[in-house]
ModelCIF file with pLDDT and N, C-alpha, C, O atoms, coordinates in Angstrom:
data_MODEL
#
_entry.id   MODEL 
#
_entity.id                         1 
_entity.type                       polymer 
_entity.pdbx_number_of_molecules   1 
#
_entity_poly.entity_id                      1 
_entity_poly.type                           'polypeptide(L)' 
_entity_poly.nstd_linkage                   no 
_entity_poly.nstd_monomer                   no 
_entity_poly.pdbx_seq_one_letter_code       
;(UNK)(UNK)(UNK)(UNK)(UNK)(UNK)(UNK)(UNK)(UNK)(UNK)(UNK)(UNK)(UNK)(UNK)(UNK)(UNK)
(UNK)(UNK)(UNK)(UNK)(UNK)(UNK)(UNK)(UNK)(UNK)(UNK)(UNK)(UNK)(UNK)(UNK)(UNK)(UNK)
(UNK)(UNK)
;
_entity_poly.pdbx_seq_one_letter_code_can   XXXXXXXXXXXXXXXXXXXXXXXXXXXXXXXXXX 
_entity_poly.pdbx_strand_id                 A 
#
loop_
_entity_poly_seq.entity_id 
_entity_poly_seq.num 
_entity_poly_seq.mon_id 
_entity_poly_seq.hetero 
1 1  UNK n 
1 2  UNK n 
1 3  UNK n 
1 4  UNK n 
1 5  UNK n 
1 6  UNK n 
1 7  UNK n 
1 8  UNK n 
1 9  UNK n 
1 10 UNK n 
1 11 UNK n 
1 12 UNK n 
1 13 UNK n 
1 14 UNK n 
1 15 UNK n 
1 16 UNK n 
1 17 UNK n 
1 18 UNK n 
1 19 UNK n 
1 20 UNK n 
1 21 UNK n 
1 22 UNK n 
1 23 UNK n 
1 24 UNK n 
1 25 UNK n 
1 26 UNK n 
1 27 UNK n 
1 28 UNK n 
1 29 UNK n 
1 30 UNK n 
1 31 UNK n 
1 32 UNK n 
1 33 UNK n 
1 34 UNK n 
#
_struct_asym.id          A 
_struct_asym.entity_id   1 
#
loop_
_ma_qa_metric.id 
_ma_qa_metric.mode 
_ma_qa_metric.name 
_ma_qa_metric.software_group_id 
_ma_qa_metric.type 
1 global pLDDT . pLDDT 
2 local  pLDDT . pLDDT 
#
_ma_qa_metric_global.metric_id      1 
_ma_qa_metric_global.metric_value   97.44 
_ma_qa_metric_global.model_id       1 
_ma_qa_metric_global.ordinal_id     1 
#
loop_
_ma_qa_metric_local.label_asym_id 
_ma_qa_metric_local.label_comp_id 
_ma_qa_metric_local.label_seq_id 
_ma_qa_metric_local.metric_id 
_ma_qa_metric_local.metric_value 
_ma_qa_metric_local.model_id 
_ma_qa_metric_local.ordinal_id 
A UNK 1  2 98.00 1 1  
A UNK 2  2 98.00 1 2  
A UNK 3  2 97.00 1 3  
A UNK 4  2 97.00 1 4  
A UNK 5  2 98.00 1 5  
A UNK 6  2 98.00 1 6  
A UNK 7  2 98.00 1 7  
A UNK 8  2 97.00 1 8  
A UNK 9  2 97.00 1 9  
A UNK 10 2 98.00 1 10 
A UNK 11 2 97.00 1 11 
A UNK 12 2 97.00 1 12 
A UNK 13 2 97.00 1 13 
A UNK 14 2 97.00 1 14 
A UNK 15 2 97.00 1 15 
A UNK 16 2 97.00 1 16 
A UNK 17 2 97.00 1 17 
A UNK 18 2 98.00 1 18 
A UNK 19 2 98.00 1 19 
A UNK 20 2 98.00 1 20 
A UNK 21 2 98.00 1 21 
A UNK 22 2 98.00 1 22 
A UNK 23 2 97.00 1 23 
A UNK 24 2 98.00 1 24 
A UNK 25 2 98.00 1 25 
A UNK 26 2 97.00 1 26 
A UNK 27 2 96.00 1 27 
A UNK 28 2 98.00 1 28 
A UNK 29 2 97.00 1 29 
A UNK 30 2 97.00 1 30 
A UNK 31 2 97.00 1 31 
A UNK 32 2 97.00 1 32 
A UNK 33 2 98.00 1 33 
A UNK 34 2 98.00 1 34 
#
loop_
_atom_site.group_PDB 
_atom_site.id 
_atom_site.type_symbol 
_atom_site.label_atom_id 
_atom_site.label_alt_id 
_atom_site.label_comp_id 
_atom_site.label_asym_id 
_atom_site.label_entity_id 
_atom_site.label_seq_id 
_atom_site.pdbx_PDB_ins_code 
_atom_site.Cartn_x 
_atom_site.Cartn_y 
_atom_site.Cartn_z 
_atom_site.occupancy 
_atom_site.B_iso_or_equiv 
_atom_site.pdbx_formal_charge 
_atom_site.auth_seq_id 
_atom_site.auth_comp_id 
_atom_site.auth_asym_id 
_atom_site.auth_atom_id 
_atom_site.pdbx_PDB_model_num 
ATOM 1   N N  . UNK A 1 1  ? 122.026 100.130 118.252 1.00 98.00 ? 1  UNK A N  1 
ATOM 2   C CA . UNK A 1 1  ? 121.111 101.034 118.955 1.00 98.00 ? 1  UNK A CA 1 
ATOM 3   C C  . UNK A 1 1  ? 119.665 100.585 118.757 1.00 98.00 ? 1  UNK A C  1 
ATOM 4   O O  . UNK A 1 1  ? 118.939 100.640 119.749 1.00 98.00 ? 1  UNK A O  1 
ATOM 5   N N  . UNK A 1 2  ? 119.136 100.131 117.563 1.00 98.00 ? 2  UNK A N  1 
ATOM 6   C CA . UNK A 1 2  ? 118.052 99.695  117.716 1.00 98.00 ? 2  UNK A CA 1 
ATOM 7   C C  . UNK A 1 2  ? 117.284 98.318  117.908 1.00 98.00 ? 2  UNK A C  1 
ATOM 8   O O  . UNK A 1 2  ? 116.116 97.964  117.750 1.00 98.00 ? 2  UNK A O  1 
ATOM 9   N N  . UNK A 1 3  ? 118.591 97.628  118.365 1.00 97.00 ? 3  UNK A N  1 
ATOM 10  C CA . UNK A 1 3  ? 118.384 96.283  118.896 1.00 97.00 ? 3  UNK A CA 1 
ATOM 11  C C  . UNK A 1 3  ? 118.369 96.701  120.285 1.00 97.00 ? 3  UNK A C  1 
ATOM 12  O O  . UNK A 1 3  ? 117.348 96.475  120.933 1.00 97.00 ? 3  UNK A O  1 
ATOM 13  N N  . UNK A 1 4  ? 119.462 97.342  120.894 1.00 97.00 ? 4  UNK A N  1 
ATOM 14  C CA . UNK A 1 4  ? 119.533 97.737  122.410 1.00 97.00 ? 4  UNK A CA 1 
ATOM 15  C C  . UNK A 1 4  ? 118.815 98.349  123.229 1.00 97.00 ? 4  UNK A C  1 
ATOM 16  O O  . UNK A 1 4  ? 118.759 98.118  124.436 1.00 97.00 ? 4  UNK A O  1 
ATOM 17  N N  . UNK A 1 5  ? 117.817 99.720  122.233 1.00 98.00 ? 5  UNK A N  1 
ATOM 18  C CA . UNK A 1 5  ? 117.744 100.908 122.923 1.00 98.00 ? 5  UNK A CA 1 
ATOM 19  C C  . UNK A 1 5  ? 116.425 100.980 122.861 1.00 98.00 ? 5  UNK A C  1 
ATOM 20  O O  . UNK A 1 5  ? 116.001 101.191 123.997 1.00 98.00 ? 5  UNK A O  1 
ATOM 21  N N  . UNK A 1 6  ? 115.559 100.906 122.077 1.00 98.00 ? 6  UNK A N  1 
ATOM 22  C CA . UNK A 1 6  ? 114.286 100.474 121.087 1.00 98.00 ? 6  UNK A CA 1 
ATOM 23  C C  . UNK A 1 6  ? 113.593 99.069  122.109 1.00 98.00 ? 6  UNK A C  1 
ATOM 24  O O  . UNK A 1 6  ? 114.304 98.204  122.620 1.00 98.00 ? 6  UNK A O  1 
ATOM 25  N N  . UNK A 1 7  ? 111.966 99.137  122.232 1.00 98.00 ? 7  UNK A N  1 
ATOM 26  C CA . UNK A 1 7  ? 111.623 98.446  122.816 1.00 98.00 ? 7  UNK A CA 1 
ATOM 27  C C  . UNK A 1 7  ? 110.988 97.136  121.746 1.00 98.00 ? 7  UNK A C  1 
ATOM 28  O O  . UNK A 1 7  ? 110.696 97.150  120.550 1.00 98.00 ? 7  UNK A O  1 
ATOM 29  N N  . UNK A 1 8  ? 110.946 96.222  122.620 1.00 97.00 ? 8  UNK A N  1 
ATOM 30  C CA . UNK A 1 8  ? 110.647 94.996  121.254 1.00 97.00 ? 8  UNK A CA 1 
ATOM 31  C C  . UNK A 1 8  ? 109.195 95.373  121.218 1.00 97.00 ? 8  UNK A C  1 
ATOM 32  O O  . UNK A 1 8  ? 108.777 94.437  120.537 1.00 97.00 ? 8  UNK A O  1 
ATOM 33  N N  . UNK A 1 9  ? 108.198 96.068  121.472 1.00 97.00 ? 9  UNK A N  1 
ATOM 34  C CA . UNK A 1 9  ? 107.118 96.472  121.346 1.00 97.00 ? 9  UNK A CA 1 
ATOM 35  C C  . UNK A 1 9  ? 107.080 97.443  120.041 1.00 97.00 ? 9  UNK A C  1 
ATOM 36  O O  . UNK A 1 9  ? 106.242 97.499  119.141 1.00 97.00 ? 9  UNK A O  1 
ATOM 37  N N  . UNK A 1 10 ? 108.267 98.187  120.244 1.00 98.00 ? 10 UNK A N  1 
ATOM 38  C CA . UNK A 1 10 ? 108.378 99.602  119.136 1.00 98.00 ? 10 UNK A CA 1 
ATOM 39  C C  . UNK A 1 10 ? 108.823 98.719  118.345 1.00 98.00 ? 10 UNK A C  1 
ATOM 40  O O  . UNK A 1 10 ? 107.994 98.837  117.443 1.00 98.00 ? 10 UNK A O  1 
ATOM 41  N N  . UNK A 1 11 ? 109.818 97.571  117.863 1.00 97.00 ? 11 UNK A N  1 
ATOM 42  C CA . UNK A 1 11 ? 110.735 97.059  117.039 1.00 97.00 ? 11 UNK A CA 1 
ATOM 43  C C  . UNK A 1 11 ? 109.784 96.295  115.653 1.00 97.00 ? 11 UNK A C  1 
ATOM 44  O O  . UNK A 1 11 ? 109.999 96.116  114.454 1.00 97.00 ? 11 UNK A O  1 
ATOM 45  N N  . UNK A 1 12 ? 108.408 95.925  116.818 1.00 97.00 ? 12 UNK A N  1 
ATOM 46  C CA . UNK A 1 12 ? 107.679 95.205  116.132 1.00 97.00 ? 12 UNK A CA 1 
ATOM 47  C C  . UNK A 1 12 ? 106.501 95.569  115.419 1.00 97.00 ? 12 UNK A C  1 
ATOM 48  O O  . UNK A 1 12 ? 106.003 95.052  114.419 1.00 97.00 ? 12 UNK A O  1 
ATOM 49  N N  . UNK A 1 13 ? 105.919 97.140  116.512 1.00 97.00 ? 13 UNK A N  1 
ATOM 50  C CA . UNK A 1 13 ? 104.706 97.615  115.495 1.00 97.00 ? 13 UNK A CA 1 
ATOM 51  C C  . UNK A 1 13 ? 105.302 98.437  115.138 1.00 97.00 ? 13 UNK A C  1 
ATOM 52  O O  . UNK A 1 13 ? 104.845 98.586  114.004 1.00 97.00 ? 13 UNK A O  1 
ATOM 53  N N  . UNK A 1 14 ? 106.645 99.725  115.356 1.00 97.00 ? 14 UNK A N  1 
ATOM 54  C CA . UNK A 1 14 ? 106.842 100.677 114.906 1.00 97.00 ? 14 UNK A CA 1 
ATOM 55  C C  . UNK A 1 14 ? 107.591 101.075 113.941 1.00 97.00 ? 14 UNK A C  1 
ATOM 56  O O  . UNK A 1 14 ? 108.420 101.952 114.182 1.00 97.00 ? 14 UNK A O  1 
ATOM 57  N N  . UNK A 1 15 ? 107.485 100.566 112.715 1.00 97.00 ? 15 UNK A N  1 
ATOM 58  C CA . UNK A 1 15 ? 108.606 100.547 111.953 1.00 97.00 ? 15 UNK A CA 1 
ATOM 59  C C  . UNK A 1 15 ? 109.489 101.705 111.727 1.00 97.00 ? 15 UNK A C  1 
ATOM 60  O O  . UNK A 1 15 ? 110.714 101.770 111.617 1.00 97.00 ? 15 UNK A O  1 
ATOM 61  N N  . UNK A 1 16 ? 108.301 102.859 111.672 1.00 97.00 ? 16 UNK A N  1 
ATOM 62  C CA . UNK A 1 16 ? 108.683 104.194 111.288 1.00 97.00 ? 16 UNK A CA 1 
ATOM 63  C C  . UNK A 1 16 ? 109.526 104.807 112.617 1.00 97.00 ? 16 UNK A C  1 
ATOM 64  O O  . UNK A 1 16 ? 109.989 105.936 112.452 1.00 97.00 ? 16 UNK A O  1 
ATOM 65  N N  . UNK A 1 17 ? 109.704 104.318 113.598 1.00 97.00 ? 17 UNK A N  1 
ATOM 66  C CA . UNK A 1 17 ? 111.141 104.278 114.667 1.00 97.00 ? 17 UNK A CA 1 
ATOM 67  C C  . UNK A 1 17 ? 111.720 103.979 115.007 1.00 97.00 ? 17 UNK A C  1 
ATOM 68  O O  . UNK A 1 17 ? 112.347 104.541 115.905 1.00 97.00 ? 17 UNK A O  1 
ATOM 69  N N  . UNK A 1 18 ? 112.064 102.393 114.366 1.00 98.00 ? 18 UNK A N  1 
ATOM 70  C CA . UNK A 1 18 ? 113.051 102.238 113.941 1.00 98.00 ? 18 UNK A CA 1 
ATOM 71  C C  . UNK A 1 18 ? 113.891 102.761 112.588 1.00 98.00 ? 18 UNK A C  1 
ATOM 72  O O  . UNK A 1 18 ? 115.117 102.839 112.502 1.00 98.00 ? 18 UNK A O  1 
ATOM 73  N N  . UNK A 1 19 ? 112.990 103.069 111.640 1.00 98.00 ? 19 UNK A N  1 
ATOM 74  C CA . UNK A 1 19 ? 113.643 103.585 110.881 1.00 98.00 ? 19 UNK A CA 1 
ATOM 75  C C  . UNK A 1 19 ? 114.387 104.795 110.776 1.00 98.00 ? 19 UNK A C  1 
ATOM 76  O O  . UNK A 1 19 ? 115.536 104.910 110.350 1.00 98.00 ? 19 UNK A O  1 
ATOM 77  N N  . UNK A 1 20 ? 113.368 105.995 111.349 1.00 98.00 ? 20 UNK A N  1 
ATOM 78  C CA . UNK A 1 20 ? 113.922 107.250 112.048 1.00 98.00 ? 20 UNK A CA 1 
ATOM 79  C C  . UNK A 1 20 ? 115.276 107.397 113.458 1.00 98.00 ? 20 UNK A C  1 
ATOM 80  O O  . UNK A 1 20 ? 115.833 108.426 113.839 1.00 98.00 ? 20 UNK A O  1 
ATOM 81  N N  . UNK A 1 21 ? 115.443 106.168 113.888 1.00 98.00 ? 21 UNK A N  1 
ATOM 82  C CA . UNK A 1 21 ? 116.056 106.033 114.858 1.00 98.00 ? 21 UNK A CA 1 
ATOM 83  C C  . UNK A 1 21 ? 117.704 105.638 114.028 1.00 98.00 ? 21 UNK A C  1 
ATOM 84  O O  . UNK A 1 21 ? 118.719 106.277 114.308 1.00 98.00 ? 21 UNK A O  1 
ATOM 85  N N  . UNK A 1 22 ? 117.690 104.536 113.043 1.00 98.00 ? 22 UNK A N  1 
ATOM 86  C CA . UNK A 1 22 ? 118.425 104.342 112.249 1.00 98.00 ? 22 UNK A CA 1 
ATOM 87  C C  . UNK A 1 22 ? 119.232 105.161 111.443 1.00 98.00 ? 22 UNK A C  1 
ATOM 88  O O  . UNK A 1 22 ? 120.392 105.093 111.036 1.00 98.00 ? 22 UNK A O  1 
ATOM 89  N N  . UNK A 1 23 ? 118.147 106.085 111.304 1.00 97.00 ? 23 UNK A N  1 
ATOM 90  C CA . UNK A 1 23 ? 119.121 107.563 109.971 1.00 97.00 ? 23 UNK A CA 1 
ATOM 91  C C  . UNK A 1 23 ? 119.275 108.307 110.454 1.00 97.00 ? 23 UNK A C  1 
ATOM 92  O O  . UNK A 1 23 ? 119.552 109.222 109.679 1.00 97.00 ? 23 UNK A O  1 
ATOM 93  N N  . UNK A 1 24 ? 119.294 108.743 111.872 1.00 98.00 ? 24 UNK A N  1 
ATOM 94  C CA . UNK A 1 24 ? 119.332 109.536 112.979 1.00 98.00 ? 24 UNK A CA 1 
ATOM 95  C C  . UNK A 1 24 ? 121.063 109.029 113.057 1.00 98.00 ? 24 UNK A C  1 
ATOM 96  O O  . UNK A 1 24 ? 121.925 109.836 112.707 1.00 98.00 ? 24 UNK A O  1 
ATOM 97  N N  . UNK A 1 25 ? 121.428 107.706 113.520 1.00 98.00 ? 25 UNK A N  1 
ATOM 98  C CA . UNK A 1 25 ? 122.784 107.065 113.664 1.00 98.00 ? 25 UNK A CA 1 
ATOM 99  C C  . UNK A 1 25 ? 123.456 107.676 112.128 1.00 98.00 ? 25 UNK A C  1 
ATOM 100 O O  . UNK A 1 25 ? 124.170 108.659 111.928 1.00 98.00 ? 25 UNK A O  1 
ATOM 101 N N  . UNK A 1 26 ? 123.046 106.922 111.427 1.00 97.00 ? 26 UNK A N  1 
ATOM 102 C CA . UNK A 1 26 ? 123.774 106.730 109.916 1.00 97.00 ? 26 UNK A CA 1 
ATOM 103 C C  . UNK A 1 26 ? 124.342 108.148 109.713 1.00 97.00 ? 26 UNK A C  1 
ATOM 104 O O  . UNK A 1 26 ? 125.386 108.417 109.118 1.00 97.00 ? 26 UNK A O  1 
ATOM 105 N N  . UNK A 1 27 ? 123.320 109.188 110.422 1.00 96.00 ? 27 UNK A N  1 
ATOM 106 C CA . UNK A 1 27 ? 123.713 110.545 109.191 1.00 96.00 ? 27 UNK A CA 1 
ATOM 107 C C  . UNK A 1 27 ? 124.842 111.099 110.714 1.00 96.00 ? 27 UNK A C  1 
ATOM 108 O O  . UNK A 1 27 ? 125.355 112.184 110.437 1.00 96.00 ? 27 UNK A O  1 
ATOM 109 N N  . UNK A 1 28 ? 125.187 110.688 111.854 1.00 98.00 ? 28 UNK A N  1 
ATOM 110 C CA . UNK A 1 28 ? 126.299 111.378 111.990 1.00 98.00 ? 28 UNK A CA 1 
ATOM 111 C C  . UNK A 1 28 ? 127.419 111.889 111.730 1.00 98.00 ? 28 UNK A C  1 
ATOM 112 O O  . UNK A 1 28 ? 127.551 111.712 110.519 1.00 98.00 ? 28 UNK A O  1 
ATOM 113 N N  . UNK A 1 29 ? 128.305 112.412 112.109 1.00 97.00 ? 29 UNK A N  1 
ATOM 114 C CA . UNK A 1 29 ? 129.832 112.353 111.889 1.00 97.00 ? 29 UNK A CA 1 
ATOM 115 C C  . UNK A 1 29 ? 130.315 111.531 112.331 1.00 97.00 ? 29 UNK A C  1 
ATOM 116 O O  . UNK A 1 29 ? 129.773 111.422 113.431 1.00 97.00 ? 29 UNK A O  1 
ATOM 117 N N  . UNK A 1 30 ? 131.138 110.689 112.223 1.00 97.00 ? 30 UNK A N  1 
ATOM 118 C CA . UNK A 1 30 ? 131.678 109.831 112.711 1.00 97.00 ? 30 UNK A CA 1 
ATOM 119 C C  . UNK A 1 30 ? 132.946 110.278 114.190 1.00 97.00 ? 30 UNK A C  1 
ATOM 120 O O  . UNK A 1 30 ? 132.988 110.054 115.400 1.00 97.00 ? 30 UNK A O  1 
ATOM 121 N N  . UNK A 1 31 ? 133.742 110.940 113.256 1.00 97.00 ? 31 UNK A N  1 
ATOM 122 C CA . UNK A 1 31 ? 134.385 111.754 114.427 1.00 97.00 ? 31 UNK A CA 1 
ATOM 123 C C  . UNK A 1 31 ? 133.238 112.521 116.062 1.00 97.00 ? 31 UNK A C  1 
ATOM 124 O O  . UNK A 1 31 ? 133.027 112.224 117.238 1.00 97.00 ? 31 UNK A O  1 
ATOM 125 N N  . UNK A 1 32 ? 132.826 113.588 115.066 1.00 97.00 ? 32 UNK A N  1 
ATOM 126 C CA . UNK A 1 32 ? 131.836 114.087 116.418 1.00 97.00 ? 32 UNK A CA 1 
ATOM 127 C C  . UNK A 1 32 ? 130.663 113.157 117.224 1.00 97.00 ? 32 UNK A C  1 
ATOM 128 O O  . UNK A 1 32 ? 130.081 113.308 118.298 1.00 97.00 ? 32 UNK A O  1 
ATOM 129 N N  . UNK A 1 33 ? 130.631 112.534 116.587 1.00 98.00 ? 33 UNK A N  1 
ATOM 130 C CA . UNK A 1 33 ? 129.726 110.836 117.682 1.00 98.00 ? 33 UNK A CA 1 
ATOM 131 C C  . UNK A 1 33 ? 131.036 110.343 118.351 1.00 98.00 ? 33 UNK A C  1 
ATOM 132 O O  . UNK A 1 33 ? 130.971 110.325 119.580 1.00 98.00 ? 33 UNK A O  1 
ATOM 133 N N  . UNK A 1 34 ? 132.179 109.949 117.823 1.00 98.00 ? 34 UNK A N  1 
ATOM 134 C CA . UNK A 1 34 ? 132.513 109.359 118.826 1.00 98.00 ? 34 UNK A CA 1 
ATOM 135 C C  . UNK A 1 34 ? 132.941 110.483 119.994 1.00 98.00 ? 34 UNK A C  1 
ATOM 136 O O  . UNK A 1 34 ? 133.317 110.106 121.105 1.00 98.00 ? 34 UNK A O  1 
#
């Protein structure tokens, strides 16, 4: 998602959204995401 979804503009100055974008994924359920 944050290779795909995330702009290489955000990837590169925004760290703090990729990072927020990242633990956003991580902390799902696995079941209820898919």
């Amino acid at each position: 998602i944050v290779t795909g979804a995330l702009s290489g503009a955000s990837r590169a100055s925004n760290p703090a959204a990729v990072v927020a974008v990242r633990e956003l994924i991580m902390r799902q359920q696995p079941e209820g995401y898919a």
